[in-house]
Protein backbone atom coordinates (compact mmCIF):
# COMPACT_ATOMS: atom_id res chain seq x y z
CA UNK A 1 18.82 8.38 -2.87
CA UNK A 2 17.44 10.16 0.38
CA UNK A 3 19.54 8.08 2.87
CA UNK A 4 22.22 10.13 4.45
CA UNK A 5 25.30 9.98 4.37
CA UNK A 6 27.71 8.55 1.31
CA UNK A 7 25.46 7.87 -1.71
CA UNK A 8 24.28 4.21 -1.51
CA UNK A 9 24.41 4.15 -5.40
CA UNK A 10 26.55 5.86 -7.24
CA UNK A 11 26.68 7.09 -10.91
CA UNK A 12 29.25 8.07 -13.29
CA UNK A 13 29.14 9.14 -17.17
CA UNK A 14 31.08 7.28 -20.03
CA UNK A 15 30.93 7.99 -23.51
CA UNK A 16 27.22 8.19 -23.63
CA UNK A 17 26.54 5.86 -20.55
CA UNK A 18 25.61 6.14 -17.70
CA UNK A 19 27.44 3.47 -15.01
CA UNK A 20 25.97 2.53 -11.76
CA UNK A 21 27.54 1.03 -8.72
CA UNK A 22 26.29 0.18 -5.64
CA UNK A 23 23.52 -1.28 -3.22
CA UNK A 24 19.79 0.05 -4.13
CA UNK A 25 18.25 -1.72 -1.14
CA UNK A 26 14.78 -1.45 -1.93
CA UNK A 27 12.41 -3.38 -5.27
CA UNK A 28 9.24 -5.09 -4.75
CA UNK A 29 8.36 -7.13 -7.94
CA UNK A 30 11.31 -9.41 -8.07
CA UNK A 31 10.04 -12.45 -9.95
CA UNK A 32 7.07 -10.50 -11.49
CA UNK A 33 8.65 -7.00 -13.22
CA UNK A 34 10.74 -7.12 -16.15
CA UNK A 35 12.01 -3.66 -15.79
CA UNK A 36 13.39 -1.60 -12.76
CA UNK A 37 13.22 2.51 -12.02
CA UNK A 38 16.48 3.19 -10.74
CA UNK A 39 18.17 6.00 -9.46
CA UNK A 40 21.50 6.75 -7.95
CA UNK A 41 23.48 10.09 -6.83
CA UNK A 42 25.92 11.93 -9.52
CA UNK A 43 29.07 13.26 -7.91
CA UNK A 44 27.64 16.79 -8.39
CA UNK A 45 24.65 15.60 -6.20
CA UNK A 46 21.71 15.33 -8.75
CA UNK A 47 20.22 12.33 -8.55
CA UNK A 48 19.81 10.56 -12.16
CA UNK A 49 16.54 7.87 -12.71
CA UNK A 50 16.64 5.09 -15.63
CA UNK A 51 14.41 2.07 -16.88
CA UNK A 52 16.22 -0.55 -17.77
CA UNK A 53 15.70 -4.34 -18.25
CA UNK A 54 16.38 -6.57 -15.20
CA UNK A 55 18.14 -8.80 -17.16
CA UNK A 56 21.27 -7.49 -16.43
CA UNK A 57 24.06 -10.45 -16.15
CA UNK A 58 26.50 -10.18 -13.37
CA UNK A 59 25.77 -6.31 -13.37
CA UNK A 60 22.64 -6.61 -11.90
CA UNK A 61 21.85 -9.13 -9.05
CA UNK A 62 19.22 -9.35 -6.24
CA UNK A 63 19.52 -10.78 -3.20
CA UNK A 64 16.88 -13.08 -1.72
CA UNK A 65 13.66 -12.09 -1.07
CA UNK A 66 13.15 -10.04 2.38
CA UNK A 67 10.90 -11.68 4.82
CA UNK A 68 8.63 -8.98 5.75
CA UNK A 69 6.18 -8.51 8.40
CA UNK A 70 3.61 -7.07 6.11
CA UNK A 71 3.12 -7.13 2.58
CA UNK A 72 5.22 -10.42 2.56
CA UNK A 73 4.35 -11.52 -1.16
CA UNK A 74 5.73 -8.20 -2.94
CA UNK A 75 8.81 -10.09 -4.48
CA UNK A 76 10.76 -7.49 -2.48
CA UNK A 77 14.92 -7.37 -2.98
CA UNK A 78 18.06 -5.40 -2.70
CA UNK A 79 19.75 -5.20 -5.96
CA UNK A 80 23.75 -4.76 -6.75
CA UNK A 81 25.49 -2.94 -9.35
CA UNK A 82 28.49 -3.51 -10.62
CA UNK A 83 29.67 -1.53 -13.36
CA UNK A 84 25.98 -1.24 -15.10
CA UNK A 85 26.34 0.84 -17.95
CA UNK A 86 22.75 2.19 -18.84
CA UNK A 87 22.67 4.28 -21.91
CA UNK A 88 21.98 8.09 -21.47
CA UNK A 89 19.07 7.28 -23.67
CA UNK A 90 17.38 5.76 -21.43
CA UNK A 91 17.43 8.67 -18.46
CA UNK A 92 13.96 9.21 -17.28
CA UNK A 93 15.28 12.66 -15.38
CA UNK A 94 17.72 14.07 -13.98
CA UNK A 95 16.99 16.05 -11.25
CA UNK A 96 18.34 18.21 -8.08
CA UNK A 97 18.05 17.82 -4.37
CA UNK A 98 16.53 20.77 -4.01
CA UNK A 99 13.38 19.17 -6.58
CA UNK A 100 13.39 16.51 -5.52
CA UNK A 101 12.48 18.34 -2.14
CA UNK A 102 9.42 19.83 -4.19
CA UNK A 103 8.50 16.77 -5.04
CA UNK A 104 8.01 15.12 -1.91
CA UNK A 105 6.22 17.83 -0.23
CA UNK A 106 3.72 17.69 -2.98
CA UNK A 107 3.61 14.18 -2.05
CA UNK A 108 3.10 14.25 1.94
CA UNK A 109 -0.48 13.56 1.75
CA UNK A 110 -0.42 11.13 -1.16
CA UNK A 111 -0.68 7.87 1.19
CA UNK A 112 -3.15 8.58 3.23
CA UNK A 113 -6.16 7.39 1.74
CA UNK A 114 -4.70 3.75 2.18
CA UNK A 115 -4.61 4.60 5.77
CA UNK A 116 -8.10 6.34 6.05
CA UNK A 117 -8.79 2.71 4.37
CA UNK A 118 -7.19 0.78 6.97
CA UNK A 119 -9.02 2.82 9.45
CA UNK A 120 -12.60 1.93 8.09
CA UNK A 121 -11.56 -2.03 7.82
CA UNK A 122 -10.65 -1.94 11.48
CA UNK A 123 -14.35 -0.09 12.52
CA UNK A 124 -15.83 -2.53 10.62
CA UNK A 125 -14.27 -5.38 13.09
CA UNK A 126 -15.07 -3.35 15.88
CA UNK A 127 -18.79 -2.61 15.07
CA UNK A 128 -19.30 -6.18 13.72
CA UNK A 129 -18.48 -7.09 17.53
CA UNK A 130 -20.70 -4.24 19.43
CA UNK A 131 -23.30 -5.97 17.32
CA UNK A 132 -22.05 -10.14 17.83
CA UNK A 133 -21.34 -9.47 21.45
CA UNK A 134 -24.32 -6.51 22.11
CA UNK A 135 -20.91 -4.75 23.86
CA UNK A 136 -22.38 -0.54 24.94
CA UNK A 137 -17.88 -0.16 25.19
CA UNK A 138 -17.44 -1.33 21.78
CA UNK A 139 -20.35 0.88 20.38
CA UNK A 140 -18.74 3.64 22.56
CA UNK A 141 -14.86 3.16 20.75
CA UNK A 142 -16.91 2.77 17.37
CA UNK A 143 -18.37 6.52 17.72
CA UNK A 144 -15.29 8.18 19.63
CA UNK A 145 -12.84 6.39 16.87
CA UNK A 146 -15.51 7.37 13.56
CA UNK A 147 -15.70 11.16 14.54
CA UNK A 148 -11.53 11.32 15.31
CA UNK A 149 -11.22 9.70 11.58
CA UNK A 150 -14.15 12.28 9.92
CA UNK A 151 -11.34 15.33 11.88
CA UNK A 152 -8.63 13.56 10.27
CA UNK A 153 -10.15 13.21 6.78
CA UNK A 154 -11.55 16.43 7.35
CA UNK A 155 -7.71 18.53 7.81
CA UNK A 156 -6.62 16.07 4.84
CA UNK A 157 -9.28 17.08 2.28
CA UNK A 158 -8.49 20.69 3.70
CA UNK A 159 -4.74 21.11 2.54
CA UNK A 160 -4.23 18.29 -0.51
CA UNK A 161 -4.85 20.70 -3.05
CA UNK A 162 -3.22 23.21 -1.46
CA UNK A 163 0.70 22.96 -1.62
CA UNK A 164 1.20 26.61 -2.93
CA UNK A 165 -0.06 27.87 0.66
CA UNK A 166 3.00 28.80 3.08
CA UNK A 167 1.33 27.00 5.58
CA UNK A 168 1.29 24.01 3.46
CA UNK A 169 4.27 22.12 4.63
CA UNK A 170 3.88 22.40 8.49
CA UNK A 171 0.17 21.28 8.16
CA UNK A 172 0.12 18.54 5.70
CA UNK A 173 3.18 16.97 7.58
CA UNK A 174 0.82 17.56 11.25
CA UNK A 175 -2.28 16.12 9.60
CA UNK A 176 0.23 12.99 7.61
CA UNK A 177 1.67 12.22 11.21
CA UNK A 178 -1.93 12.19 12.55
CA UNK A 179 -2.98 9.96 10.13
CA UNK A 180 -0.11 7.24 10.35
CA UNK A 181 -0.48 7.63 14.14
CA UNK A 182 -4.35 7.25 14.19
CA UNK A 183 -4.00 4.34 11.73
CA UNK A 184 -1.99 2.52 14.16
CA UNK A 185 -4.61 3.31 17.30
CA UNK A 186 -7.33 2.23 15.01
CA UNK A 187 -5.27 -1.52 14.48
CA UNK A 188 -4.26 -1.58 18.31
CA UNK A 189 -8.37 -0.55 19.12
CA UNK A 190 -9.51 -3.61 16.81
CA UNK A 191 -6.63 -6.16 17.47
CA UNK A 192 -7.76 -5.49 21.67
CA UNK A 193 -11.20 -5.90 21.01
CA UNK A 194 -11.02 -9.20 19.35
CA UNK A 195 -9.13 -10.52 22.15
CA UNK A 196 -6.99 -13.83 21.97
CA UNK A 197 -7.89 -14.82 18.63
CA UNK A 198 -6.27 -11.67 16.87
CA UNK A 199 -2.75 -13.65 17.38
CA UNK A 200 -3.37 -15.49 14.87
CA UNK A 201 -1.68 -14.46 11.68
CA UNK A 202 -4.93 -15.33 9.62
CA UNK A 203 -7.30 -13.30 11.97
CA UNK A 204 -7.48 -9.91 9.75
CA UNK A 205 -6.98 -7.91 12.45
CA UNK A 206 -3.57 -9.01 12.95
CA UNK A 207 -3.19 -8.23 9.56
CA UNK A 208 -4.36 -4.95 9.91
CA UNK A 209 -1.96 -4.46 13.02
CA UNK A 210 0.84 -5.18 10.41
CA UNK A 211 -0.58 -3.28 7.57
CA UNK A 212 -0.48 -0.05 10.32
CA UNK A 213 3.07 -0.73 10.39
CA UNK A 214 3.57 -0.80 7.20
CA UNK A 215 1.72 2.46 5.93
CA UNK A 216 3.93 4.05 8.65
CA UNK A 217 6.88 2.88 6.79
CA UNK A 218 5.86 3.78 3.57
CA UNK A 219 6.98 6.24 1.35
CA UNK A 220 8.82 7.69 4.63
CA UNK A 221 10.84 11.23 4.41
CA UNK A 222 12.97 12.78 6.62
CA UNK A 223 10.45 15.64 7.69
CA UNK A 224 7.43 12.77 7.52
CA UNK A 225 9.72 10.81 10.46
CA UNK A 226 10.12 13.29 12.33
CA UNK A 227 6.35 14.78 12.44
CA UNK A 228 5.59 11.20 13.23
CA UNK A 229 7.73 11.11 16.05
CA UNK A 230 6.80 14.76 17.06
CA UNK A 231 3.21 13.74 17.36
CA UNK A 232 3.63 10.53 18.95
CA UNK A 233 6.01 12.52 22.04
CA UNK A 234 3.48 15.15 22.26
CA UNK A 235 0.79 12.51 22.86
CA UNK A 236 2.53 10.63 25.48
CA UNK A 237 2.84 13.41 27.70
């Protein structure tokens, strides 16, 4: 429902019903979940969210499973709709784009921790080497890398609760863009220090290289791309 453009699923009422149509391109579960949120655009604009079964016939189908670069075993699909008629009964909301707006600034912040996680997994690879390989550079990166990520955590812990602040929106989205950005230094900083070896798609910090990419990804707005981009121009210069 946030792509631009024509709505990518669309949703009509009938005598009680709602009916979808369309392309939802993104579930992870397929093969595990029984049940699906889904959500398509109303032709007054307001966006409409159901649970319904899976099992769906011909009026619900996924394509095969995506092969993803990270987070390969989430079951993830595109499903179709063809004529699914959901009963209003089962609505879970109905809401505007103008709250659903609301609701993803309240949620700019809400990934990071996975990232702050990332971050630590990758020091640990980096200090477990100072130490293997008694490496004065490595213990260096270690201490410059720990002090950026205590900043970091530091301007994230200072605006999370804080979304009724006018400067909430411009901050949260700098310190979310840091975050993604530094997540992605901290996999490049551990995947270079390992050396050779980290091509290997079972070394972990290859894993972690792919993970960064993936928390970029994640849970991705409009605003939250372009702060992204914003900070990664400004520190190219």
């Amino acid at each position: 429902v946030r792509k631009p453009g024509p709505p990518v699923v669309r949703v009509t009422e009938s005598g009680g019903y709602y009916v979808f149509d369309g392309c939802a391109s993104w579930f992870t579960g397929w093969g595990v979940m029984t049940d699906v949120l889904l959500a398509g655009t109303a032709p007054g604009g307001e966006f409409v969210y159901v649970v319904i079964p899976l099992d769906q016939g011909d009026h619900l189908t996924a394509t095969p499973p995506m092969k993803l670069c990270a987070m390969n075993a989430s079951g993830t699909v595109s499903l179709n709709c063809r004529g699914l008629r959901v009963s209003e009964k089962r609505a879970v909301k109905v809401i505007s784009p103008e709250q659903m707006s609301e609701t993803d600034n309240g949620a700019i912040l809400g990934v990071t921790p996975q990232i702050l996680g990332l971050c630590m997994s990758c020091l640990t690879i980096i200090d477990n080497l100072a130490i293997s390989r008694n490496s004065d550079l490595l213990r260096s990166l270690s201490i410059s890398l720990k002090a950026e990520m205590a900043e970091c955590r530091s301007e994230i812990e200072c605006w999370r609760d804080r979304s009724n602040d006018p400067l909430y929106k411009e901050k949260s989205l700098a310190a979310r863009a840091w975050c993604i950005e530094m997540g992605v230094r901290f996999a490049h900083a551990a995947l270079t220090s390992v050396g050779g070896g980290a091509n290997s798609r079972e070394h972990p910090a290859q894993r972690l290289f792919r993970e960064a990419m993936f928390y970029t990804l994640t849970a991705q707005t409009r605003d939250i791309q372009a702060a992204t981009i914003k900070r990664i121009v400004s520190h190219s210069l």
